[in-house]
Protein backbone atom coordinates (compact mmCIF):
# COMPACT_ATOMS: atom_id res chain seq x y z
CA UNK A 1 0.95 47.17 73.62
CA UNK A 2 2.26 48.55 76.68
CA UNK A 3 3.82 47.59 79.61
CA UNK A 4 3.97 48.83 83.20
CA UNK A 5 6.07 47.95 86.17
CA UNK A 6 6.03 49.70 89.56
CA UNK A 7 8.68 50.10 92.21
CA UNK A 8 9.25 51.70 94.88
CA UNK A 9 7.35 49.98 97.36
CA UNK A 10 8.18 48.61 100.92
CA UNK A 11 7.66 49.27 104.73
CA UNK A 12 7.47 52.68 106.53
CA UNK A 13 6.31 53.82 109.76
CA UNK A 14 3.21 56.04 110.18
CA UNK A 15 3.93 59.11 109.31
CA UNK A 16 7.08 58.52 106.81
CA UNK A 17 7.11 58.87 102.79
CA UNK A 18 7.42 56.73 100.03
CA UNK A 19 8.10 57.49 96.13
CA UNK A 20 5.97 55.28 93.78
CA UNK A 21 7.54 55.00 90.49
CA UNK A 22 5.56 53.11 87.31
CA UNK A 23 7.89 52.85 84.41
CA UNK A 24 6.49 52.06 81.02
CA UNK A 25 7.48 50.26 77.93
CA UNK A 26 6.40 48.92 74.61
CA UNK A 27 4.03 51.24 72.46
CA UNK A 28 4.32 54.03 74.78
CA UNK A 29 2.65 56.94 72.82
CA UNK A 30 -0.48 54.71 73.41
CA UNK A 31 -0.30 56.15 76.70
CA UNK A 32 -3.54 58.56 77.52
CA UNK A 33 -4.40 58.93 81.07
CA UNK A 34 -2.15 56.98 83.80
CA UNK A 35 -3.83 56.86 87.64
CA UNK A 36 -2.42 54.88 90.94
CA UNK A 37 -4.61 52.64 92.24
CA UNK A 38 -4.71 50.41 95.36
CA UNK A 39 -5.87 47.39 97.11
CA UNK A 40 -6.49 47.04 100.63
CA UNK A 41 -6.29 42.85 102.41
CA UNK A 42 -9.65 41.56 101.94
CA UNK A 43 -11.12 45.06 100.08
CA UNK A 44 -11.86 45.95 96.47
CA UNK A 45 -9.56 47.80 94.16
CA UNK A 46 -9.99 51.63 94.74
CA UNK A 47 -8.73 55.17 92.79
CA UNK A 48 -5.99 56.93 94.39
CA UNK A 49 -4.74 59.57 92.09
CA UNK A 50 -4.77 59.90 88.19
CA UNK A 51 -3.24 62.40 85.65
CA UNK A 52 -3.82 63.50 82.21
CA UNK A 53 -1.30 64.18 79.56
CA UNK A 54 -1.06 67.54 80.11
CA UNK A 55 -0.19 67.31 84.07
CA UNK A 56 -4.21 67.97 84.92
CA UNK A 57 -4.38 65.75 88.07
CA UNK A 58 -7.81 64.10 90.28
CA UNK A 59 -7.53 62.94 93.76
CA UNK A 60 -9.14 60.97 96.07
CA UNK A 61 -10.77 62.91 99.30
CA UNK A 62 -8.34 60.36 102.21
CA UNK A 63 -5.12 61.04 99.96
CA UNK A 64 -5.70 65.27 99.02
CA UNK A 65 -2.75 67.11 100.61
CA UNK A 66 -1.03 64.36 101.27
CA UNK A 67 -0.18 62.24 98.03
CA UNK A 68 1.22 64.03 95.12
CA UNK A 69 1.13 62.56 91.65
CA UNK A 70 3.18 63.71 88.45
CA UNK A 71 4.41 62.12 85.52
CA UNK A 72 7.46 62.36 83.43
CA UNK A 73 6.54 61.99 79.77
CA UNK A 74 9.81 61.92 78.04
CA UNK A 75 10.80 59.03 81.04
CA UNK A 76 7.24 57.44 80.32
CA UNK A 77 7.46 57.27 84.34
CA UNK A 78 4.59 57.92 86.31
CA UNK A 79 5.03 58.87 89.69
CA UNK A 80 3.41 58.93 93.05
CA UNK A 81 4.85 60.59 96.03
CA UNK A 82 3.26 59.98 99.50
CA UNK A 83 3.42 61.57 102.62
CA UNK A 84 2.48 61.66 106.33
CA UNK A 85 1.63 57.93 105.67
CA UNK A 86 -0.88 55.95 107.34
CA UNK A 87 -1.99 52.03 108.37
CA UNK A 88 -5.02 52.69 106.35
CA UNK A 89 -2.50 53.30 103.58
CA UNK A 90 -1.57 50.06 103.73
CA UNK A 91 -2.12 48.41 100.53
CA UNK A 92 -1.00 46.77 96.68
CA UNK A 93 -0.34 49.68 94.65
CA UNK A 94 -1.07 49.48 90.85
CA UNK A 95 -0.42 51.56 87.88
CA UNK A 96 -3.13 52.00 85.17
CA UNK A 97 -2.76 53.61 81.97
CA UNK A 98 -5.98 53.93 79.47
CA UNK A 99 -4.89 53.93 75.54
CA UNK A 100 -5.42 56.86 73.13
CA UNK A 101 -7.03 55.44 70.27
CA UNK A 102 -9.24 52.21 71.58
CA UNK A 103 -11.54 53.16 75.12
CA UNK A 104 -11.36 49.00 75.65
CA UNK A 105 -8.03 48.61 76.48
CA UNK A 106 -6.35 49.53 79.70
CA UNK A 107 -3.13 48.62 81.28
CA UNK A 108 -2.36 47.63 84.55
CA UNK A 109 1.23 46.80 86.36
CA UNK A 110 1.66 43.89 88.91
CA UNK A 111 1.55 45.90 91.62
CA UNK A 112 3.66 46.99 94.65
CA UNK A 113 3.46 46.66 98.28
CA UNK A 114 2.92 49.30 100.61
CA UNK A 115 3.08 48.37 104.25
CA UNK A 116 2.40 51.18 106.89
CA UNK A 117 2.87 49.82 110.75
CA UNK A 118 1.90 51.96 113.26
């Protein structure tokens, strides 16, 4: 199995930058596809950003140009840089990973908080 744990999070004014960072353990060359994803108070989980073993990366249209995500597979670190930050930003940030070998089994971190006052 695998395990993922996020850091990184915290509070920033709009505008600022954080550095998501998703570490992971265990069976790591399980590891296929990692993403970010978020949750918004009261709204459904959403995609942010995902990338493919070989750096290939997919965006959503409110983070393009503004969030950058990479990956550091000798680390097993995922990473997701954000800039010019804003309250709609504001949200529980996940890491995913998908597995290589079985399509039903996905991973998921606890999440960290990303708080974006105005």
């Amino acid at each position: 199995q695998v395990q993922l744990v996020e850091s990184g999070g915290g509070l920033v004014q709009a505008g600022g930058s954080l550095r998501l960072s998703c570490a992971a353990s265990g069976i790591t060359v399980r590891i296929n596809h990692m993403g970010w994803y978020r949750q918004a108070p009261g709204k459904q989980r959403e995609l942010v950003a995902t990338i493919g073993r070989g750096g290939d990366t997919k965006y959503v249209d409110a983070v393009k140009g503004r969030f950058n995500i990479s990956r550091d597979n000798v680390k097993n670190t995922l990473y997701l840089q954000m800039n010019s930050l804003k309250p709609d930003d504001t949200a529980v940030y996940y890491c995913n990973a998908d597995d290589r070998w079985r399509s039903d089994l996905n991973y998921w971190g606890k999440g960290t908080l990303v708080t974006v006052s105005s």
